[in-house]
N, C-alpha and C. Protein backbone atom coordinates (compact mmCIF):
# COMPACT_ATOMS: atom_id res chain seq x y z
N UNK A 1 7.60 2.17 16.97
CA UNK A 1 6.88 1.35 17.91
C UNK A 1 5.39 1.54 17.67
N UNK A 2 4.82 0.64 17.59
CA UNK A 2 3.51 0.69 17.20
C UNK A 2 2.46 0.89 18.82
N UNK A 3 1.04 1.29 18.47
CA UNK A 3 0.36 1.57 19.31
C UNK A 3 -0.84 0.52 19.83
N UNK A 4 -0.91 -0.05 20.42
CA UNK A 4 -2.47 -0.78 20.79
C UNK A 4 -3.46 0.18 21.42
N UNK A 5 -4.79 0.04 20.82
CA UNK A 5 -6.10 0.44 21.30
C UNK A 5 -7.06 -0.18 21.49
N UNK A 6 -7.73 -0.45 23.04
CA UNK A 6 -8.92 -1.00 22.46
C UNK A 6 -10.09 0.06 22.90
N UNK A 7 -11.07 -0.66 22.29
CA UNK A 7 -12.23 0.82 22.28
C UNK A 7 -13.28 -0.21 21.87
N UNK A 8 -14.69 0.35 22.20
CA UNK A 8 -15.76 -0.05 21.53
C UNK A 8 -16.33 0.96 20.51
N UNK A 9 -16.12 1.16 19.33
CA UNK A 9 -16.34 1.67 18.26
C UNK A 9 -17.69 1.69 17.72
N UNK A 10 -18.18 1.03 18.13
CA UNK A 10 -20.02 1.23 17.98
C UNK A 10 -20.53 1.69 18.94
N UNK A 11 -20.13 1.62 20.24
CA UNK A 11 -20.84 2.30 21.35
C UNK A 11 -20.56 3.62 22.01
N UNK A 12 -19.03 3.49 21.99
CA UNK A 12 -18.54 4.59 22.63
C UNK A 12 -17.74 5.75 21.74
N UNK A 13 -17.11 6.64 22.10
CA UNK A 13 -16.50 7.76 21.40
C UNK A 13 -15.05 7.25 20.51
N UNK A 14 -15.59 7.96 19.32
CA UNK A 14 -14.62 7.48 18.60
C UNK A 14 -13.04 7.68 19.29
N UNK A 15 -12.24 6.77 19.47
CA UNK A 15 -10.91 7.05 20.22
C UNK A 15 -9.63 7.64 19.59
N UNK A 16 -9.63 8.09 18.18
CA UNK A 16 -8.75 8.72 17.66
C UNK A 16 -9.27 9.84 17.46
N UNK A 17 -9.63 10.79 17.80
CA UNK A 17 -10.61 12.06 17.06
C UNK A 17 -9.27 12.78 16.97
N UNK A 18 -9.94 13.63 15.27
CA UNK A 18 -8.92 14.27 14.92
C UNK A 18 -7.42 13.62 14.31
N UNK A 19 -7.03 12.27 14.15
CA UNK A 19 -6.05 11.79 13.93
C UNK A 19 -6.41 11.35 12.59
N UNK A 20 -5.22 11.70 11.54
CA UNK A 20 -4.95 11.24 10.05
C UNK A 20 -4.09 9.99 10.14
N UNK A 21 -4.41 8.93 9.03
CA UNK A 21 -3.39 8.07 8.82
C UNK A 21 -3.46 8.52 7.18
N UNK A 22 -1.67 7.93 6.70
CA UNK A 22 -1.21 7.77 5.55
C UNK A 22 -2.28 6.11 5.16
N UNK A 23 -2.30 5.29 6.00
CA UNK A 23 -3.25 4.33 4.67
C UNK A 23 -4.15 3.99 5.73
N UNK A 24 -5.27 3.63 5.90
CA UNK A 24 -6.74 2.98 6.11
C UNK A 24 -7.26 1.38 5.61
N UNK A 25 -7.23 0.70 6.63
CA UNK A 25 -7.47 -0.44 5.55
C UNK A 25 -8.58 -0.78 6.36
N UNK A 26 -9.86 -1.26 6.07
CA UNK A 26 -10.86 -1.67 6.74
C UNK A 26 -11.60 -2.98 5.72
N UNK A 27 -12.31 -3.94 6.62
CA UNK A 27 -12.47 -5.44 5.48
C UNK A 27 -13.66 -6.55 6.81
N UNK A 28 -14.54 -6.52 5.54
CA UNK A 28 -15.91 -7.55 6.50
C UNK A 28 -16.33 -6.58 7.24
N UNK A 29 -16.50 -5.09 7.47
CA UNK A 29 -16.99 -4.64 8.69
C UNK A 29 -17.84 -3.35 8.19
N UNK A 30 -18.78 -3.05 8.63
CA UNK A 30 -19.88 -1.87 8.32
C UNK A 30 -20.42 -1.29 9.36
N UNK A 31 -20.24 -0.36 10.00
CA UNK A 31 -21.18 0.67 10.69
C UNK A 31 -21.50 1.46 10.24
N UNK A 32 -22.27 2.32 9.71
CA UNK A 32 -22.69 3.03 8.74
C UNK A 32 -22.32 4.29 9.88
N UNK A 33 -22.58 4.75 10.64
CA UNK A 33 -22.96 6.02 11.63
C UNK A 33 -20.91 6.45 11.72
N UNK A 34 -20.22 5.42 11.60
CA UNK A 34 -18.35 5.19 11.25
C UNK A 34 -17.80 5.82 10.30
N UNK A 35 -18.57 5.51 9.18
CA UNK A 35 -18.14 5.79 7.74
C UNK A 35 -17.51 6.66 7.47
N UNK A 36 -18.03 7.73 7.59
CA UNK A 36 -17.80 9.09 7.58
C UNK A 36 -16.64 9.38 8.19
N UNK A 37 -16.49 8.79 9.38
CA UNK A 37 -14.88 9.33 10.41
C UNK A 37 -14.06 8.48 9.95
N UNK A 38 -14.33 6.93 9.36
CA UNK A 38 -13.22 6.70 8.59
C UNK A 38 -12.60 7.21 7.63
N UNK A 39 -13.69 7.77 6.71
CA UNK A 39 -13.14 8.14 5.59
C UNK A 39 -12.22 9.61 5.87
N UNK A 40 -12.93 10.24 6.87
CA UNK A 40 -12.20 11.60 7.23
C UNK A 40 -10.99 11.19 8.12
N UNK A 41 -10.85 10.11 8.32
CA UNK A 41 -8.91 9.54 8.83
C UNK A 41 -8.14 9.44 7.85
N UNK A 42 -8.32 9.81 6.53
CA UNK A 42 -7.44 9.48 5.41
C UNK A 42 -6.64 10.82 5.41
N UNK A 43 -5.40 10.93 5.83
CA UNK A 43 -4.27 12.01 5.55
C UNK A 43 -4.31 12.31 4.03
N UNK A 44 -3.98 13.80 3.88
CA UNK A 44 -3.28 14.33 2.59
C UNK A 44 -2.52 13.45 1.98
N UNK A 45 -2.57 12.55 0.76
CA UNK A 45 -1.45 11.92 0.20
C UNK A 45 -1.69 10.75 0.36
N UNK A 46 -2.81 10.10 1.67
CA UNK A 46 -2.80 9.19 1.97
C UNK A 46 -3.97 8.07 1.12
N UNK A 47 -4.23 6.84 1.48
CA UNK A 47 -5.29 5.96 0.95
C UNK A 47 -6.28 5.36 1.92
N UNK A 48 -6.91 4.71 1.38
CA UNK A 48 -7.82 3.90 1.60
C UNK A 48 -8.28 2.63 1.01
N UNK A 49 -8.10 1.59 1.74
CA UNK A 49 -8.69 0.19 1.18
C UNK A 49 -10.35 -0.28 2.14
N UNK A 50 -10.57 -0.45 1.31
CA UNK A 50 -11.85 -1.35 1.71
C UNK A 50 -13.01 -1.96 1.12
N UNK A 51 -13.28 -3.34 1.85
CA UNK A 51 -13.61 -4.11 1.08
C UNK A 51 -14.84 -4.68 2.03
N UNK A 52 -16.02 -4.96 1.67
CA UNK A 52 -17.06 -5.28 2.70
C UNK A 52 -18.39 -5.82 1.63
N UNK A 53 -19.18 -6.49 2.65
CA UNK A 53 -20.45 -6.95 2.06
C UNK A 53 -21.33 -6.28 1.85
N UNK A 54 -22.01 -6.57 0.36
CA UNK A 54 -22.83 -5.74 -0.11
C UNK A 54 -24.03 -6.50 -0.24
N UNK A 55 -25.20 -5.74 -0.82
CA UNK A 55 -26.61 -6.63 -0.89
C UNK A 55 -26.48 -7.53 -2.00
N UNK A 56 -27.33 -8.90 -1.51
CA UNK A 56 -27.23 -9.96 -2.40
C UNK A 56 -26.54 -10.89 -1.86
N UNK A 57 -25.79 -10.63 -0.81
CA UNK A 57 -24.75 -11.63 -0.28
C UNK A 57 -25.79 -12.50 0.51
N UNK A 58 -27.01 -11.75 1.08
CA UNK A 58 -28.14 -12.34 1.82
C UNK A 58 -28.43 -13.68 1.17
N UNK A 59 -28.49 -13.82 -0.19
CA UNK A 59 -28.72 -15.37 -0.55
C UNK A 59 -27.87 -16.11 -1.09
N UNK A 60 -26.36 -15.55 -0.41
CA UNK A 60 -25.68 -17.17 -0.47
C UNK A 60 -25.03 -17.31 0.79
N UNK A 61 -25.59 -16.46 1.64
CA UNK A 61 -24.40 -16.61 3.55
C UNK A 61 -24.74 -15.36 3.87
N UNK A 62 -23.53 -15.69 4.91
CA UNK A 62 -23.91 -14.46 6.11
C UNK A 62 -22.72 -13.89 5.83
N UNK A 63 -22.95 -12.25 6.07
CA UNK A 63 -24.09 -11.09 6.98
C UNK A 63 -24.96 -11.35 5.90
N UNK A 64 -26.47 -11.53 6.06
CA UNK A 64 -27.70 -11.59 5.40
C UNK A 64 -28.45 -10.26 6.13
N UNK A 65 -27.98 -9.63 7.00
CA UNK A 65 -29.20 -8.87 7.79
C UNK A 65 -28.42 -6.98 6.67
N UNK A 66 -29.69 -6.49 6.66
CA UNK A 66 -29.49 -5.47 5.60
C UNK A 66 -28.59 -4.48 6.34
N UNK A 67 -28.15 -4.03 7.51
CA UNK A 67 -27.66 -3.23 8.35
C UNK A 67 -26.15 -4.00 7.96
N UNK A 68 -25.79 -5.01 7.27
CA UNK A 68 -24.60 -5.12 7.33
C UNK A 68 -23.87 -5.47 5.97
N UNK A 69 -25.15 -5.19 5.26
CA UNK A 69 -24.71 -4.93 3.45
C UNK A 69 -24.98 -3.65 3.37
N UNK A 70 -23.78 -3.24 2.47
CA UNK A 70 -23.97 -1.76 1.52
C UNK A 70 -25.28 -2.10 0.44
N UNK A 71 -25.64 -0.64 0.41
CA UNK A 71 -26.53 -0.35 -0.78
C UNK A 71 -25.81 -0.48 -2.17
N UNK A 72 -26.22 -0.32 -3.03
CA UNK A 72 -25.84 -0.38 -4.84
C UNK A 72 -25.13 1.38 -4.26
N UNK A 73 -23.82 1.29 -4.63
CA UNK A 73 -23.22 2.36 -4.72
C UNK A 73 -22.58 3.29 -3.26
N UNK A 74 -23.65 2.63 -2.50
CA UNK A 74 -23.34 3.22 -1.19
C UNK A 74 -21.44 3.82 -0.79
N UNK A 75 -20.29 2.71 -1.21
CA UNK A 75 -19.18 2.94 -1.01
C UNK A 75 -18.51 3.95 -1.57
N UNK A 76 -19.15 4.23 -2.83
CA UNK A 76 -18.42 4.80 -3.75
C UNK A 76 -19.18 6.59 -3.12
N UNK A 77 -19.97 6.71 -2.55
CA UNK A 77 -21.11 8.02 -2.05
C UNK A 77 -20.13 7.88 -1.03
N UNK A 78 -19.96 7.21 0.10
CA UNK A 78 -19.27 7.72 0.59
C UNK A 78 -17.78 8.33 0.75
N UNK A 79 -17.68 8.07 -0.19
CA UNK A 79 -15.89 8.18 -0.39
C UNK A 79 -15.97 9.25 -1.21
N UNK A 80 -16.95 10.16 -1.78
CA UNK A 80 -16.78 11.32 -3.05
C UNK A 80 -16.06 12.24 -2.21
N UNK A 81 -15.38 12.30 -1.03
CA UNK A 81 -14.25 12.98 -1.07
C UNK A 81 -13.14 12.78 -1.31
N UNK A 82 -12.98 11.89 -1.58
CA UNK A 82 -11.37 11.39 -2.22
C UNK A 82 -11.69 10.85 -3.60
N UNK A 83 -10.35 10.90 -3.85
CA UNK A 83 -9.83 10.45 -5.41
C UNK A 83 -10.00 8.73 -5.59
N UNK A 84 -11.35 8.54 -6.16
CA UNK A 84 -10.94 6.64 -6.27
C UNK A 84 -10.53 6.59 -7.49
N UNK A 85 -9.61 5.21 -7.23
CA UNK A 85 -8.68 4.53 -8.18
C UNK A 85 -8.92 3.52 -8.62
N UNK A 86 -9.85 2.87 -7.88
CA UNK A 86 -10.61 1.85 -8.17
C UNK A 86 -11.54 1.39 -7.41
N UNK A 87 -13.02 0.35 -8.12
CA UNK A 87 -13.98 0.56 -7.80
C UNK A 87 -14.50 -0.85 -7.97
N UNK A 88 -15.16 -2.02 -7.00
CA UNK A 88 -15.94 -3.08 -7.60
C UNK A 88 -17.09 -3.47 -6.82
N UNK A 89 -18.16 -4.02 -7.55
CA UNK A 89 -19.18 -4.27 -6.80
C UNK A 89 -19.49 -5.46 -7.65
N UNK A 90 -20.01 -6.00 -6.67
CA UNK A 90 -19.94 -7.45 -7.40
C UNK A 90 -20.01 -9.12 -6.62
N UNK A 91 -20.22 -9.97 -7.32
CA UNK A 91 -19.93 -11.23 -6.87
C UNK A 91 -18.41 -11.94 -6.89
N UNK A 92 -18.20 -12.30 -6.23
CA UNK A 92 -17.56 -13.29 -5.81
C UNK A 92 -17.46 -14.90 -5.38
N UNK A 93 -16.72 -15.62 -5.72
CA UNK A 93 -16.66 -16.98 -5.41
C UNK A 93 -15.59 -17.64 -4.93
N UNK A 94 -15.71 -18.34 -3.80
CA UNK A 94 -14.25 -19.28 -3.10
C UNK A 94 -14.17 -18.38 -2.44
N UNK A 95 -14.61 -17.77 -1.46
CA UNK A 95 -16.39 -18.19 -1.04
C UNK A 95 -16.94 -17.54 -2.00
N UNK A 96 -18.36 -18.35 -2.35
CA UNK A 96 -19.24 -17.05 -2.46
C UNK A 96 -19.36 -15.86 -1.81
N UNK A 97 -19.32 -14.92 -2.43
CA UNK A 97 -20.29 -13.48 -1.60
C UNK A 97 -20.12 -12.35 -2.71
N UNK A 98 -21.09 -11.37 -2.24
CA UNK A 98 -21.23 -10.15 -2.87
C UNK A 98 -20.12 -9.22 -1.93
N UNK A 99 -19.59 -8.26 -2.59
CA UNK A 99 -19.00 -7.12 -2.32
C UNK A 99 -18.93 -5.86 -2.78
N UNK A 100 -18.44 -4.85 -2.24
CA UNK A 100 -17.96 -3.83 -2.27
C UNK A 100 -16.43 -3.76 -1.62
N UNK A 101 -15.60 -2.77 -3.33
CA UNK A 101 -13.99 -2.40 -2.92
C UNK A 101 -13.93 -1.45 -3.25
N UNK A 102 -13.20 -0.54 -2.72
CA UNK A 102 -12.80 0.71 -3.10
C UNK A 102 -11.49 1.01 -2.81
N UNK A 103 -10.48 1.28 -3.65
CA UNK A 103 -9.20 2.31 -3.34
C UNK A 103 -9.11 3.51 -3.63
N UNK A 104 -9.20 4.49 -2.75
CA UNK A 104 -9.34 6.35 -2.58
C UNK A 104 -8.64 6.54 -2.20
N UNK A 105 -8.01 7.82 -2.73
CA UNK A 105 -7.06 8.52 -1.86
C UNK A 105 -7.00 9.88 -2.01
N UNK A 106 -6.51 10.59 -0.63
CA UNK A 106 -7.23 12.07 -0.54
C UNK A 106 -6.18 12.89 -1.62
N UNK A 107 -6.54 13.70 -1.80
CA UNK A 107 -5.46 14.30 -2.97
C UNK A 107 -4.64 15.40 -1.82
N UNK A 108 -3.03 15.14 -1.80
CA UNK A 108 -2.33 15.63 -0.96
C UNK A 108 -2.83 17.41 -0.92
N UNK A 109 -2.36 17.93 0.10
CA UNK A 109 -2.51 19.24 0.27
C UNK A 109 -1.57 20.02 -0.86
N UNK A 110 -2.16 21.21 -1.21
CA UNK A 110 -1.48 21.76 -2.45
C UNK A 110 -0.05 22.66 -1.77
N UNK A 111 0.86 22.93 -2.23
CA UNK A 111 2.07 23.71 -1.76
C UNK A 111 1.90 24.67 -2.92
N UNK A 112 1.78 25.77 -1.79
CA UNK A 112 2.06 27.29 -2.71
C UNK A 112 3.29 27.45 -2.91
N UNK A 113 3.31 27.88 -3.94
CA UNK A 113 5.36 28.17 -3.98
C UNK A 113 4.78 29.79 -4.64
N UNK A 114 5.92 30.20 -3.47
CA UNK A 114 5.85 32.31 -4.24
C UNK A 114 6.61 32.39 -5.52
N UNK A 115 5.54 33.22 -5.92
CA UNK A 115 5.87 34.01 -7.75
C UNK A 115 6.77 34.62 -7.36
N UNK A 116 7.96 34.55 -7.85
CA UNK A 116 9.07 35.21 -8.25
C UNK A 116 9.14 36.16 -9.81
N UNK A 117 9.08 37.19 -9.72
CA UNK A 117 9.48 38.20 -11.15
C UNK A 117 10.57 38.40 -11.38
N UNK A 118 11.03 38.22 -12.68
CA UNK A 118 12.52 38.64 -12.78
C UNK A 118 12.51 40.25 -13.65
């Protein structure tokens, strides 16, 4: 059974604190001050998709305002805690726009297994 939340995520306290998911998918959306707790929602084993506007998109549409384009690289800085798998920055067309994608994923937790001597 799945869960509904609603929350204001820019204003108020993040409403999952402390909670991992197995995948993350986030798309068109940037809070920069977020980033960080998204990326730290990615479970052991788990991923991450996301895909959002980057600079340059300002001269062919909207978001044009700089608070809602990534910097050159910005996605990929934030994500150097996980394992990316893939990486694009770039233009696009049908629509136009610039972007940023990234697929990361955290590298599962390690399992000790005890040394046995024979």
């Amino acid at each position: 059974m799945g869960e509904a939340i609603q929350a204001d995520i820019e204003n108020g306290p993040w409403p999952l604190p402390g909670r991992r998911f197995d995948g993350v998918v986030v798309t068109n959306y940037l809070w920069r001050p977020l980033l960080p707790t998204i990326v730290e929602s990615v479970a052991p084993g788990g991923v991450l998709l996301y895909e959002t506007f980057s600079q340059g998109n300002e001269t062919v549409g909207r978001p044009a305002r700089p608070e809602f384009l990534l910097r050159p690289g910005e996605l990929l800085h934030a994500c150097e805690s996980l394992r990316v798998v893939a990486y694009e920055n770039g233009f696009l067309d049908d629509p136009a726009r610039f972007v940023q994608r990234i697929a990361a994923v955290r590298e599962p937790a390690l399992v000790r297994m005890p040394l046995y001597r024979f």
